[in-house]
PDB file of N, CA and C in Angstrom:
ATOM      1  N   UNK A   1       0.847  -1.176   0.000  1.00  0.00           N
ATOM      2  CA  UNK A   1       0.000   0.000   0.000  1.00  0.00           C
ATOM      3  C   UNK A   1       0.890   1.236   0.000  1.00  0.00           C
ATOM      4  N   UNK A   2       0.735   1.971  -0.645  1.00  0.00           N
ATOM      5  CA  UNK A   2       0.898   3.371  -0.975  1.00  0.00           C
ATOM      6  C   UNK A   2       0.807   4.904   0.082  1.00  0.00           C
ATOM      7  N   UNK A   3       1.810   5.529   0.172  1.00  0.00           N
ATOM      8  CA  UNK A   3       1.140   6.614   0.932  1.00  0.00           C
ATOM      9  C   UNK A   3       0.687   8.040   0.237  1.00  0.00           C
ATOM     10  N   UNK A   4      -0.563   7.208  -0.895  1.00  0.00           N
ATOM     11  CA  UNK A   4      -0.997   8.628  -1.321  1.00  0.00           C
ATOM     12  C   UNK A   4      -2.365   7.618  -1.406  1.00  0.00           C
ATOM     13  N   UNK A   5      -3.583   8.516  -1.501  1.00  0.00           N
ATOM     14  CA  UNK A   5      -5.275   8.291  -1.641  1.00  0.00           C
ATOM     15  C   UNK A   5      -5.274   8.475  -3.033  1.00  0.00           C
ATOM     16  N   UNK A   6      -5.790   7.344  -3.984  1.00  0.00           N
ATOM     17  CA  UNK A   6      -6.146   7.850  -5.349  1.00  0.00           C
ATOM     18  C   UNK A   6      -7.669   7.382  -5.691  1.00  0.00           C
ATOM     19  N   UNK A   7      -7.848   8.793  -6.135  1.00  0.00           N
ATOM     20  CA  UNK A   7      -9.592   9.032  -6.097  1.00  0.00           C
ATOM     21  C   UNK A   7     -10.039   8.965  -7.902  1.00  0.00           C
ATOM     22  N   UNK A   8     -11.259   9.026  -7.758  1.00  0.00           N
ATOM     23  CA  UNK A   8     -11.099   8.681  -9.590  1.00  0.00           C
ATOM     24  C   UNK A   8     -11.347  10.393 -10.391  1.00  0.00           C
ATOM     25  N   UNK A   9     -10.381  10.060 -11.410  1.00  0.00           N
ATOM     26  CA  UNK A   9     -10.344  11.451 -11.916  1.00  0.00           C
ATOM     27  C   UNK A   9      -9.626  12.202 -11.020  1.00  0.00           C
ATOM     28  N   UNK A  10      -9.166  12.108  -9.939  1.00  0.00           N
ATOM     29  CA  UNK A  10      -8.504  13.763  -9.562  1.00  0.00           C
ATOM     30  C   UNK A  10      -7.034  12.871  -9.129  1.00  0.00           C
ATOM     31  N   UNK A  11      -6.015  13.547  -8.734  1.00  0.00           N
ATOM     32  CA  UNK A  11      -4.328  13.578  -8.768  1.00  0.00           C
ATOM     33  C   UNK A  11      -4.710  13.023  -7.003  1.00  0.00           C
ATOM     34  N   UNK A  12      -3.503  12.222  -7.062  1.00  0.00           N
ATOM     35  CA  UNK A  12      -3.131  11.777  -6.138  1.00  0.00           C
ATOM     36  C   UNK A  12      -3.149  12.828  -4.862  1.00  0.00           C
ATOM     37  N   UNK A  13      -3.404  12.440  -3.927  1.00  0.00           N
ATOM     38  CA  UNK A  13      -3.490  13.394  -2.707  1.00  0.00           C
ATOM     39  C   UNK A  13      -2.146  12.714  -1.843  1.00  0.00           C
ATOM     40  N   UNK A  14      -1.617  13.371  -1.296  1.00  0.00           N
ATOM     41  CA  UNK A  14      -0.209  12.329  -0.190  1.00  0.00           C
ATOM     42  C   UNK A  14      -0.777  13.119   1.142  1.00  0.00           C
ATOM     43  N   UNK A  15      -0.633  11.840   1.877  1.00  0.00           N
ATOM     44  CA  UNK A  15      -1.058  12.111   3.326  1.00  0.00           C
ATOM     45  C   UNK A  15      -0.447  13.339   4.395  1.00  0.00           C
ATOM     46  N   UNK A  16       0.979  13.073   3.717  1.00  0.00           N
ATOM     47  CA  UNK A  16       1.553  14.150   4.683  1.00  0.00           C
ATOM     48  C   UNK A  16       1.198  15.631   4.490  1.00  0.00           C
ATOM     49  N   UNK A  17       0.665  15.471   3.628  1.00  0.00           N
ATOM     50  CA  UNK A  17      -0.015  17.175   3.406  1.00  0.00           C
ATOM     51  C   UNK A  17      -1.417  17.535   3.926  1.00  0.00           C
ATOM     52  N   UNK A  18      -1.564  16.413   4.288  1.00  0.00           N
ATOM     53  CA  UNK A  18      -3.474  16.511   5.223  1.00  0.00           C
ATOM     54  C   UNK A  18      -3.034  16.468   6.461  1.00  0.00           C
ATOM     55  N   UNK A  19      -2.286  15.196   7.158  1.00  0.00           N
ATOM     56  CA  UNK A  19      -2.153  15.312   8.109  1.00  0.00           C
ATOM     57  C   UNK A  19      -1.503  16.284   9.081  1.00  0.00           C
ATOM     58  N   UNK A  20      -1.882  16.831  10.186  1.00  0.00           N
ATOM     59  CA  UNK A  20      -0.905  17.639  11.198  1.00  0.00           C
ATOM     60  C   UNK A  20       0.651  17.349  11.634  1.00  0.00           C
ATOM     61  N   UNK A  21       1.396  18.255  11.252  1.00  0.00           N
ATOM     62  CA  UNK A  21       2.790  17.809  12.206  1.00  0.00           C
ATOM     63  C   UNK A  21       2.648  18.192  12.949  1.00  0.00           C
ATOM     64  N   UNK A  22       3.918  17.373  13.830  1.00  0.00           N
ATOM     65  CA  UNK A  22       3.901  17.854  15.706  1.00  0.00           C
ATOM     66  C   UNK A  22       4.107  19.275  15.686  1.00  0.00           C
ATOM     67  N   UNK A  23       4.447  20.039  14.849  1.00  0.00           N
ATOM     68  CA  UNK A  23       5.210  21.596  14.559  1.00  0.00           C
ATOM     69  C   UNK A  23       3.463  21.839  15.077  1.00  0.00           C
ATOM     70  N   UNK A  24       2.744  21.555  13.920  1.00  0.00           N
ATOM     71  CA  UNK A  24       1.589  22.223  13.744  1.00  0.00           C
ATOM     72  C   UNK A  24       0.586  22.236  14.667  1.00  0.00           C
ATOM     73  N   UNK A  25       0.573  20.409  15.226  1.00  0.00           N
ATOM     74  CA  UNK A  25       0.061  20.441  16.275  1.00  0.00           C
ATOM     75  C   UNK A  25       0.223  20.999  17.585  1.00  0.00           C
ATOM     76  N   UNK A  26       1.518  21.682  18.017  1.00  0.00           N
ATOM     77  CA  UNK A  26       1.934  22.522  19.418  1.00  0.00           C
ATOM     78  C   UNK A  26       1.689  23.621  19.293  1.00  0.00           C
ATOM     79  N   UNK A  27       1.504  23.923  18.022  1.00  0.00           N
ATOM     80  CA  UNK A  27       1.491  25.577  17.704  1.00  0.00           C
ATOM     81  C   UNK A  27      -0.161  25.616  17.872  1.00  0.00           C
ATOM     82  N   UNK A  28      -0.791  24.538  17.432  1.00  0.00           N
ATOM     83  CA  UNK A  28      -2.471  25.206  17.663  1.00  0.00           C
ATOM     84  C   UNK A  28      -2.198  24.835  19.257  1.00  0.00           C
ATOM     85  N   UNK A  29      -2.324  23.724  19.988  1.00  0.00           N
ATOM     86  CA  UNK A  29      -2.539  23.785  21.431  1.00  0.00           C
ATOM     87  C   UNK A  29      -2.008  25.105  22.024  1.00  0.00           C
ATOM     88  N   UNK A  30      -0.600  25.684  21.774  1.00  0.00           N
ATOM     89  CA  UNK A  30      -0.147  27.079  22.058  1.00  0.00           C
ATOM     90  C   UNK A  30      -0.951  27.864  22.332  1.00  0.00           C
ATOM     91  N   UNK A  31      -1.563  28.006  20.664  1.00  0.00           N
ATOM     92  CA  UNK A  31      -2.785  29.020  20.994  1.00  0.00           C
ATOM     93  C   UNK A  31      -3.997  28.797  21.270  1.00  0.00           C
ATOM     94  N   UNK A  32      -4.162  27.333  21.532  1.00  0.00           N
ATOM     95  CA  UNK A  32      -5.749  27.147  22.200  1.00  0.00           C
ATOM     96  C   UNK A  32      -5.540  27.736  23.906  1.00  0.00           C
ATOM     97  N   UNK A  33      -3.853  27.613  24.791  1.00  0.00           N
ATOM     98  CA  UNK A  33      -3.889  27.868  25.583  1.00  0.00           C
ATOM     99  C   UNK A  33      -3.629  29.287  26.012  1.00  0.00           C
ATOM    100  N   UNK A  34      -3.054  30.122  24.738  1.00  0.00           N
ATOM    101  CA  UNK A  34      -2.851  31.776  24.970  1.00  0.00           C
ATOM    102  C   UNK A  34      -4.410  32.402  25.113  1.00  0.00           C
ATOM    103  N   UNK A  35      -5.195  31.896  24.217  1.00  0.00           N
ATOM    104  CA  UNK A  35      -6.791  32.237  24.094  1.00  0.00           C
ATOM    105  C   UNK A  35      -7.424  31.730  25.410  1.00  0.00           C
ATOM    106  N   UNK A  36      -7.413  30.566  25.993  1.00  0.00           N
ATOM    107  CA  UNK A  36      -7.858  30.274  27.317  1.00  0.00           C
ATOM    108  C   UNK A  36      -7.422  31.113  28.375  1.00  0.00           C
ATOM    109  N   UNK A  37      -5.934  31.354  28.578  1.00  0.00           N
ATOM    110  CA  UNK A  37      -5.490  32.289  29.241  1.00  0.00           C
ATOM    111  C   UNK A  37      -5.767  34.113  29.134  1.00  0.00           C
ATOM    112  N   UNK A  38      -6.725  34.005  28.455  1.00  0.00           N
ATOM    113  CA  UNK A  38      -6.629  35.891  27.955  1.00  0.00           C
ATOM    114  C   UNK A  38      -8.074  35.718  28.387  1.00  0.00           C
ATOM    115  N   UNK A  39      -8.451  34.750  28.247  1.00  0.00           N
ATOM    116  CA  UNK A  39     -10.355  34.422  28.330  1.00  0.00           C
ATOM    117  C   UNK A  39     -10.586  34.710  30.102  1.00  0.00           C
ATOM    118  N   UNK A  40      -9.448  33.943  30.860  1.00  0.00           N
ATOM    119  CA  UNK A  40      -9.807  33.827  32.076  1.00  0.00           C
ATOM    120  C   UNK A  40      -8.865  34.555  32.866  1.00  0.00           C
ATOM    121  N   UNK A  41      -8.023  35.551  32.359  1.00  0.00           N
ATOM    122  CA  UNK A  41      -6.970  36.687  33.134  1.00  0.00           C
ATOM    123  C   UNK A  41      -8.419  37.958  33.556  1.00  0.00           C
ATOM    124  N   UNK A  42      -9.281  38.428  33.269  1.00  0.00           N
ATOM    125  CA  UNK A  42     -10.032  38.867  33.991  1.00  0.00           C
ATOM    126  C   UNK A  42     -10.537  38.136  35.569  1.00  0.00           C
ATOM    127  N   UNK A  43     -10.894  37.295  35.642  1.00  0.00           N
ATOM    128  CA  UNK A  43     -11.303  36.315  36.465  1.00  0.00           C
ATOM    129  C   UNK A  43     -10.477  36.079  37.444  1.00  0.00           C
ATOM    130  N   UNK A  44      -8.954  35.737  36.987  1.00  0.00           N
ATOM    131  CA  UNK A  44      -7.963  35.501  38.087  1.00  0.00           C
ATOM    132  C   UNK A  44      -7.588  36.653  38.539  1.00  0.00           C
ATOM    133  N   UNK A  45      -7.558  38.008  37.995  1.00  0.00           N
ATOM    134  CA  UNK A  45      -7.097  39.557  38.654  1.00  0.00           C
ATOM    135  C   UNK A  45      -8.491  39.305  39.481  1.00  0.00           C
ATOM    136  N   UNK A  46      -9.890  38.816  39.365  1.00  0.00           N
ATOM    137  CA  UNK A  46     -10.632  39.581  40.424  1.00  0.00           C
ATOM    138  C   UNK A  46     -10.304  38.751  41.348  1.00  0.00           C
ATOM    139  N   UNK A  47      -9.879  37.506  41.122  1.00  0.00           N
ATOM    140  CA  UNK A  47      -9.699  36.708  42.512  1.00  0.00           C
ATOM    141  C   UNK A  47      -8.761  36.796  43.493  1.00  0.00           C
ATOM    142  N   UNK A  48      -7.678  37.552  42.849  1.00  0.00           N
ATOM    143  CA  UNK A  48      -6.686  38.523  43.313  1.00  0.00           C
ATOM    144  C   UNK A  48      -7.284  39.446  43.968  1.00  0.00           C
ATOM    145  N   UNK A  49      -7.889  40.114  42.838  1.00  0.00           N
ATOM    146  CA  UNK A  49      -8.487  41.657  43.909  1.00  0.00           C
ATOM    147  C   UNK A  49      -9.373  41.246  45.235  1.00  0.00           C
ATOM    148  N   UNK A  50     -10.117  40.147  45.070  1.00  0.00           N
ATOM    149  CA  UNK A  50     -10.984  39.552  46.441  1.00  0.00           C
ATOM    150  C   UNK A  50     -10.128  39.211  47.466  1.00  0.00           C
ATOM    151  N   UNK A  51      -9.123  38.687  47.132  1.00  0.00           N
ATOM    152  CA  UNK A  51      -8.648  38.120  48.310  1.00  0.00           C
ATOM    153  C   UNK A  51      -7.579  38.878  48.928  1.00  0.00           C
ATOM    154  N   UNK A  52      -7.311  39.863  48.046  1.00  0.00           N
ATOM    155  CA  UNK A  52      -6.148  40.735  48.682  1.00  0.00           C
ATOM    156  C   UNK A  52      -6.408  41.188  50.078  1.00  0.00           C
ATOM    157  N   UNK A  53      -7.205  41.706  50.555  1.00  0.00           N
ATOM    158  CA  UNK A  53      -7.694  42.539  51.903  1.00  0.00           C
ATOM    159  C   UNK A  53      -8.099  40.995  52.800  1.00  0.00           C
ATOM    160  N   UNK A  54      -8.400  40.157  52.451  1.00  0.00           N
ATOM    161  CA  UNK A  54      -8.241  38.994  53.667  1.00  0.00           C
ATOM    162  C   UNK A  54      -6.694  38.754  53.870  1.00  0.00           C
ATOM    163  N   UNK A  55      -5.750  38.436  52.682  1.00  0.00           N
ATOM    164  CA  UNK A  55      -4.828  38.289  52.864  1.00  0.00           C
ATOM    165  C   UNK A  55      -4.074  39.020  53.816  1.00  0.00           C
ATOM    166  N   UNK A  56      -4.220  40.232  53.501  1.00  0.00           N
ATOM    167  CA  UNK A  56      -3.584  41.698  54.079  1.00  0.00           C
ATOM    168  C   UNK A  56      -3.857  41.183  55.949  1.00  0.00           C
ATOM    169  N   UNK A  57      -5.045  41.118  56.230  1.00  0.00           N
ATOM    170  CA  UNK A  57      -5.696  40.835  57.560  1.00  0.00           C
ATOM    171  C   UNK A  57      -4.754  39.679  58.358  1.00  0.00           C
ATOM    172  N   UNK A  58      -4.667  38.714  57.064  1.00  0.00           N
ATOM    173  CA  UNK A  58      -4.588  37.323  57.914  1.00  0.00           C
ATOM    174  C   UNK A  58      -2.845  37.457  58.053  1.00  0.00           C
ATOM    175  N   UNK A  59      -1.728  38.261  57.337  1.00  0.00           N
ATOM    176  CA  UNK A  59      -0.751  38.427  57.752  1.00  0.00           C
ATOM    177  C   UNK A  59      -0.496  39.600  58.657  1.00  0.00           C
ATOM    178  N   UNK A  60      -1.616  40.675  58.960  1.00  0.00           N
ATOM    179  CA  UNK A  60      -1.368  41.593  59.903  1.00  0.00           C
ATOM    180  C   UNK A  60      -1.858  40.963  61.576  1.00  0.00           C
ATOM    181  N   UNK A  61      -2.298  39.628  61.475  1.00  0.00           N
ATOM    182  CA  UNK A  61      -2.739  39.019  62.585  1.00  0.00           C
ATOM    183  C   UNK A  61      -1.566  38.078  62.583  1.00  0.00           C
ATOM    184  N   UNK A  62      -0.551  37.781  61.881  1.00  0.00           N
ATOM    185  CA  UNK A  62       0.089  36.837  62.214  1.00  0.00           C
ATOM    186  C   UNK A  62       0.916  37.311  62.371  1.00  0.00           C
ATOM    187  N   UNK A  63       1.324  38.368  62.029  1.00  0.00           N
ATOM    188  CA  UNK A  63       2.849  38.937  62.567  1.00  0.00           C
ATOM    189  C   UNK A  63       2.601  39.979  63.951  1.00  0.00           C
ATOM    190  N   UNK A  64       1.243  40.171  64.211  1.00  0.00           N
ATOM    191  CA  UNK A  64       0.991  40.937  65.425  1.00  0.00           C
ATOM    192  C   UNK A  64       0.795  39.900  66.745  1.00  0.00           C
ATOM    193  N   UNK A  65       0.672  38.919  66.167  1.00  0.00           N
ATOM    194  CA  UNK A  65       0.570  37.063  67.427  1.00  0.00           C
ATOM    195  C   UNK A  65       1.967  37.471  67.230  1.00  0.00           C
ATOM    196  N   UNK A  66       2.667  37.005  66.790  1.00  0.00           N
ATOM    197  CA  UNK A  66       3.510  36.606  66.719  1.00  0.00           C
ATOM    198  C   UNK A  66       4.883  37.322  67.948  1.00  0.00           C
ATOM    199  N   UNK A  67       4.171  38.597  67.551  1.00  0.00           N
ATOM    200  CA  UNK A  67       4.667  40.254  68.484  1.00  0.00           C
ATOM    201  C   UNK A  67       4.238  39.855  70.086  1.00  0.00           C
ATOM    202  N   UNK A  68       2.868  39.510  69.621  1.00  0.00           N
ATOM    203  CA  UNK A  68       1.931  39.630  70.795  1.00  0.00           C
ATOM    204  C   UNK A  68       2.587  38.453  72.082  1.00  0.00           C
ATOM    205  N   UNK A  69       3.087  37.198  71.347  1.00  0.00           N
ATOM    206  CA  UNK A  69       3.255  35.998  71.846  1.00  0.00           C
ATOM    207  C   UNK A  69       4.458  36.655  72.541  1.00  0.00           C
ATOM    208  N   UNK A  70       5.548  37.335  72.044  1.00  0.00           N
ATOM    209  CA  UNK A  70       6.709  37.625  72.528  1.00  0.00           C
ATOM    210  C   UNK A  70       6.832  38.518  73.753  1.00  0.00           C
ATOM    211  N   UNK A  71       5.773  39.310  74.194  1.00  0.00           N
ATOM    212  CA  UNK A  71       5.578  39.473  75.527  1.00  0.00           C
ATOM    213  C   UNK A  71       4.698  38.967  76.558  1.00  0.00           C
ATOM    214  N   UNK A  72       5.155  38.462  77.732  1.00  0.00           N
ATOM    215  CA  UNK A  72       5.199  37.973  78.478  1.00  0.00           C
ATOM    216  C   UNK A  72       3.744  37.945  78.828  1.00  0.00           C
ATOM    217  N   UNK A  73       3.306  39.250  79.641  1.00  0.00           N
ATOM    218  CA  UNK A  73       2.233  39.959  79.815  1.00  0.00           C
ATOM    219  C   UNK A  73       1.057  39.215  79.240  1.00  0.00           C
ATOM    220  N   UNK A  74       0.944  39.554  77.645  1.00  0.00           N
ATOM    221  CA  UNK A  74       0.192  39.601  76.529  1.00  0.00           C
ATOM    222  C   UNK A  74       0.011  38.068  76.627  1.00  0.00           C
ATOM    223  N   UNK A  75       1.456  37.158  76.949  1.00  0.00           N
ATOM    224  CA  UNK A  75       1.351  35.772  76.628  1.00  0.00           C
ATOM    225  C   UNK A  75      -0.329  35.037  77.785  1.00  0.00           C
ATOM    226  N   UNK A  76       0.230  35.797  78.542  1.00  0.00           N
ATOM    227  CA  UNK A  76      -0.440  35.250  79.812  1.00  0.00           C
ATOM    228  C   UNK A  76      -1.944  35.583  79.685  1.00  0.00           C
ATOM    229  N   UNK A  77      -2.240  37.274  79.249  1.00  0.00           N
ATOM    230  CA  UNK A  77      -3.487  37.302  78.813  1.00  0.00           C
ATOM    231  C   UNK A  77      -4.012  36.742  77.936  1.00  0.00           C
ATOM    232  N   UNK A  78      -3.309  36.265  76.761  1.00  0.00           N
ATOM    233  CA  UNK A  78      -4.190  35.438  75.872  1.00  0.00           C
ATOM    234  C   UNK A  78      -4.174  33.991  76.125  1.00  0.00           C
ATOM    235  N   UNK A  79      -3.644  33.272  77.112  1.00  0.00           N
ATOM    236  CA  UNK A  79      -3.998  32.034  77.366  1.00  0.00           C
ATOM    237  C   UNK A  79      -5.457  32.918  78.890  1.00  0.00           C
ATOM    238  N   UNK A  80      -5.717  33.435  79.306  1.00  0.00           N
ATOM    239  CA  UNK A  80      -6.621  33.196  80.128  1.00  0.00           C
ATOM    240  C   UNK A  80      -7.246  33.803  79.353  1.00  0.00           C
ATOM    241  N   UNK A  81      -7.612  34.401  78.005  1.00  0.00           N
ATOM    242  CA  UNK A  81      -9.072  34.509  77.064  1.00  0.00           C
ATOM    243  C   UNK A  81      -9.225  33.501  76.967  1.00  0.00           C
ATOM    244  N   UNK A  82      -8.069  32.965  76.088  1.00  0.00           N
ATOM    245  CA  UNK A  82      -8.481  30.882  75.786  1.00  0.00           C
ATOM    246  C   UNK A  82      -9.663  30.265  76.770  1.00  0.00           C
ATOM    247  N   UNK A  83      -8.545  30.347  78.115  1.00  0.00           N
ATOM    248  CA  UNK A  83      -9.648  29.961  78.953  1.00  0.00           C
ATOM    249  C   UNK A  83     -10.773  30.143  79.171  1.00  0.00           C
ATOM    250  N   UNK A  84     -11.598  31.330  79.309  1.00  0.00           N
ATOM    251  CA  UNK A  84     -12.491  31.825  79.341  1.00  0.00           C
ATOM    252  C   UNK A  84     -13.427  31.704  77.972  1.00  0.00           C
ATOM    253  N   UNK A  85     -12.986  31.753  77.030  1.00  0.00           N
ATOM    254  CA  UNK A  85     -13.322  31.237  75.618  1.00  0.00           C
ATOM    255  C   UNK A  85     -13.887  30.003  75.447  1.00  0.00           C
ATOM    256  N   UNK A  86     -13.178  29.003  75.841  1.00  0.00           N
ATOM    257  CA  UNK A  86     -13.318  27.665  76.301  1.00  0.00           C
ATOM    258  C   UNK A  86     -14.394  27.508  77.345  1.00  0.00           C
ATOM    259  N   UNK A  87     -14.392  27.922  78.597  1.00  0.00           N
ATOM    260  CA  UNK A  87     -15.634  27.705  79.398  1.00  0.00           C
ATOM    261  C   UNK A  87     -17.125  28.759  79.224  1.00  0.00           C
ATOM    262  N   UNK A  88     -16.915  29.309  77.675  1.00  0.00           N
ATOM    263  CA  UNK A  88     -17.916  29.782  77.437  1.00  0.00           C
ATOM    264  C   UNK A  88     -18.620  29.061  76.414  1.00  0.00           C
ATOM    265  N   UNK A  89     -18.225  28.405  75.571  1.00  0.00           N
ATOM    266  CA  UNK A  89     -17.786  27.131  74.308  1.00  0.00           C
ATOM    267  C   UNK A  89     -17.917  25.757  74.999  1.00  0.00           C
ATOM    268  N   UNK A  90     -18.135  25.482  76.310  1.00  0.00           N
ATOM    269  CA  UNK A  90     -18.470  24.256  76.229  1.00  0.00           C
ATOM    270  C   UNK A  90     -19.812  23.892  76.270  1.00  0.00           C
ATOM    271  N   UNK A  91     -20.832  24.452  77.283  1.00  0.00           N
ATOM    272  CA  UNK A  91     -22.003  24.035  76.985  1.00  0.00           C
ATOM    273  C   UNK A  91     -22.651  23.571  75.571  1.00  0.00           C
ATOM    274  N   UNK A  92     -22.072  24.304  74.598  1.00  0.00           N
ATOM    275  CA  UNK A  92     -22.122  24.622  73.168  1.00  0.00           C
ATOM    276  C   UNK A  92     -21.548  23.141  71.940  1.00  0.00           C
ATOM    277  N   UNK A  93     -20.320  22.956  72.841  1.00  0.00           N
ATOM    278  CA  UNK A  93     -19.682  21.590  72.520  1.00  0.00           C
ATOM    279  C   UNK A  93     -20.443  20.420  72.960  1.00  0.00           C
ATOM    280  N   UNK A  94     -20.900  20.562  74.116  1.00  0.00           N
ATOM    281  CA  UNK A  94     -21.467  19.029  74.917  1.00  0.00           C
ATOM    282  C   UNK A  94     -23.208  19.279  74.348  1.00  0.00           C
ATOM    283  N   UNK A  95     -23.849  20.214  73.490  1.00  0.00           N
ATOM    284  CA  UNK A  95     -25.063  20.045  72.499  1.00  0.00           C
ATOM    285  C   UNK A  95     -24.442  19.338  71.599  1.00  0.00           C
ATOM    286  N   UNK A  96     -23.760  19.873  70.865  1.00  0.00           N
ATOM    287  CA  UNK A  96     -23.269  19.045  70.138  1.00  0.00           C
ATOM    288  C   UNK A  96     -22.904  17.654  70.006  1.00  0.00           C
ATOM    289  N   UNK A  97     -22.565  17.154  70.914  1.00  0.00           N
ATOM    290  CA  UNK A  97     -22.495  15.826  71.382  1.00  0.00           C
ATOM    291  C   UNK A  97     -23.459  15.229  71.302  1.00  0.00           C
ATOM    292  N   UNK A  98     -23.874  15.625  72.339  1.00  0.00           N
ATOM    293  CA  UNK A  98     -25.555  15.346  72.615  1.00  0.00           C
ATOM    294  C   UNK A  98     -25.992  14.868  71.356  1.00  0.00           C
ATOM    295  N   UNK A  99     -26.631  16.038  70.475  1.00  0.00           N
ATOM    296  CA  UNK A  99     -27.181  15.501  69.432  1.00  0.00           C
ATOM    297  C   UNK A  99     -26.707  14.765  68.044  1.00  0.00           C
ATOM    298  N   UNK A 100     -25.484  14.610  68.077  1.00  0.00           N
ATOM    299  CA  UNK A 100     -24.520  13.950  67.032  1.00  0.00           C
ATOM    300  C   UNK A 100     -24.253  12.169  67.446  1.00  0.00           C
ATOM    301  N   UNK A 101     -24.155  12.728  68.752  1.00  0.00           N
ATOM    302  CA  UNK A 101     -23.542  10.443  69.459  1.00  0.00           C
ATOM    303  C   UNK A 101     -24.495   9.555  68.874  1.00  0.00           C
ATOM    304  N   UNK A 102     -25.788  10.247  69.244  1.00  0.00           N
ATOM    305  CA  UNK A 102     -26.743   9.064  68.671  1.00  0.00           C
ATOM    306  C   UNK A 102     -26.712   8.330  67.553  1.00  0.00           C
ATOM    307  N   UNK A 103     -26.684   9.438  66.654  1.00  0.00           N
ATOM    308  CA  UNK A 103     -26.403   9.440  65.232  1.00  0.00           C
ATOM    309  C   UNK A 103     -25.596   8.950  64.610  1.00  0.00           C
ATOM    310  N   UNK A 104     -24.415   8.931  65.524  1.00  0.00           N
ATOM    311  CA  UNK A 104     -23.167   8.465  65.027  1.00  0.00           C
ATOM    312  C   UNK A 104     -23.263   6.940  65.218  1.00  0.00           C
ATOM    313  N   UNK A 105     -23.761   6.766  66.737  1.00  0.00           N
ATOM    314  CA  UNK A 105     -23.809   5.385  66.904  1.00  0.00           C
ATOM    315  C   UNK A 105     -24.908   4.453  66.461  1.00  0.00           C
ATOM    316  N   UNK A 106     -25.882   5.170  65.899  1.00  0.00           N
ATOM    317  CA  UNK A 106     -26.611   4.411  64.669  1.00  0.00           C
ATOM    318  C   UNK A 106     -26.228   3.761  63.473  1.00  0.00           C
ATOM    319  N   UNK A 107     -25.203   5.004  62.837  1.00  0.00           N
ATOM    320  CA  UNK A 107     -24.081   4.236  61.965  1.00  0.00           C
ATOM    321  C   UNK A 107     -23.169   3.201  62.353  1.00  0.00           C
ATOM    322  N   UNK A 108     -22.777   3.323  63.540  1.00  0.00           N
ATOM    323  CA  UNK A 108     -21.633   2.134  63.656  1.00  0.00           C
ATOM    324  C   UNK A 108     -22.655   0.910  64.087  1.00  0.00           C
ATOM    325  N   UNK A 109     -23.295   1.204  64.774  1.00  0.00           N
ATOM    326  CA  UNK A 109     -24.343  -0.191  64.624  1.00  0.00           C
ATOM    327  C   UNK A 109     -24.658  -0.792  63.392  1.00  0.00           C
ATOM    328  N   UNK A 110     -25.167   0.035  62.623  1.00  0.00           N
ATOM    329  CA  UNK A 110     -25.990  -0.230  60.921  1.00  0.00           C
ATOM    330  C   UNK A 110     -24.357  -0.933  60.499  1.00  0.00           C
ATOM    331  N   UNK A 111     -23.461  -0.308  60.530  1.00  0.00           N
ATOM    332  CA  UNK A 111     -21.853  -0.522  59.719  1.00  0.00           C
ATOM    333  C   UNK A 111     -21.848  -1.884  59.948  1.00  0.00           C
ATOM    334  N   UNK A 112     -21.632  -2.206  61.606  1.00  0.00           N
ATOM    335  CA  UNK A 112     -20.968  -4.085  62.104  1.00  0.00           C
ATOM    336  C   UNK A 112     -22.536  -4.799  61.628  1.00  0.00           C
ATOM    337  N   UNK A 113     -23.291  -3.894  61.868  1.00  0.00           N
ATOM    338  CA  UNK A 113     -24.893  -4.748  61.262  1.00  0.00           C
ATOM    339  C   UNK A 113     -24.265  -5.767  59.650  1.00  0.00           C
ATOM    340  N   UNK A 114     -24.070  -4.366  58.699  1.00  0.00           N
ATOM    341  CA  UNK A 114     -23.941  -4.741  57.382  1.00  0.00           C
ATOM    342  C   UNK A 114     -22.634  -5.778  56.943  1.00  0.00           C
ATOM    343  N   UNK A 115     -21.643  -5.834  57.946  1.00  0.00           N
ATOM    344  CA  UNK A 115     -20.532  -6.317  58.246  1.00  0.00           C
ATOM    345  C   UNK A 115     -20.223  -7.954  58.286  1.00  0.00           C
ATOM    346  N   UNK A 116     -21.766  -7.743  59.188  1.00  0.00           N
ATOM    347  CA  UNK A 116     -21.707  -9.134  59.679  1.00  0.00           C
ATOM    348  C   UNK A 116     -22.575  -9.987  59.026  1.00  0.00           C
ATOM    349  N   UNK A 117     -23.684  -9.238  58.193  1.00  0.00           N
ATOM    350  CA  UNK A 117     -24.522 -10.032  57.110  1.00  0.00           C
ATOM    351  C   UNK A 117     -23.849  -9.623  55.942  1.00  0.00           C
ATOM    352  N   UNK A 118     -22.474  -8.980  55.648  1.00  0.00           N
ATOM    353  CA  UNK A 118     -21.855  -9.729  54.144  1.00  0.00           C
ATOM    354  C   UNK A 118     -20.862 -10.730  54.809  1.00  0.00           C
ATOM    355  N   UNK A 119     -20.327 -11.219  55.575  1.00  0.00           N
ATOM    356  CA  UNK A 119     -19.601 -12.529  56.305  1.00  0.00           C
ATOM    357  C   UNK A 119     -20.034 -13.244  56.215  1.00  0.00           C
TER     358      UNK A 119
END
């Protein structure tokens, strides 16, 4: 077999002139991905612009802990917020319990249930 298509009445066609080279083929993906990228550079600047001012926050809180941790004083007051934080947060935790154990332990029942009737 031949690498040209012969059709009736018209000149030989050769494949390598239909088919894509790798040249040709990187150069379209190239620009399928310059066009994707120009499509969605609006989108990623706003997600930039959104998150800039949390960002800003969440490193002006970490380098001010960080300050904060380094005196003594400060150390001591923010472990007795903790505390106080904590015994304001538990009633809150033990609802939670409360209404989750059951639930939970319905599943692990149903689980060794299903466990033990595929055995």
């Amino acid at each position: 077999m031949t690498n040209t298509l012969h059709t009736a009445g018209q000149m030989p066609v050769d494949f390598a002139e239909i088919l894509p080279t790798q040249a040709t083929a990187a150069a379209a993906a190239n620009t399928v991905k310059n066009v994707a990228l120009f499509l969605a550079a609006p989108f990623i600047g706003l997600v930039y612009a959104m998150a800039l001012p949390f960002v800003g926050l969440a490193m002006l809180a970490w380098i001010g802990g960080k300050a904060l941790v380094k005196n003594e004083a400060a150390y001591r007051a923010l472990l007795a917020v903790k505390d106080v934080a904590l015994f304001i947060a538990a009633p809150f935790i033990g609802l939670v319990y409360a209404v989750t154990l059951p639930v939970v332990g319905t599943a692990l029942i149903a689980r060794a249930a299903y466990k033990a009737y595929r055995a």
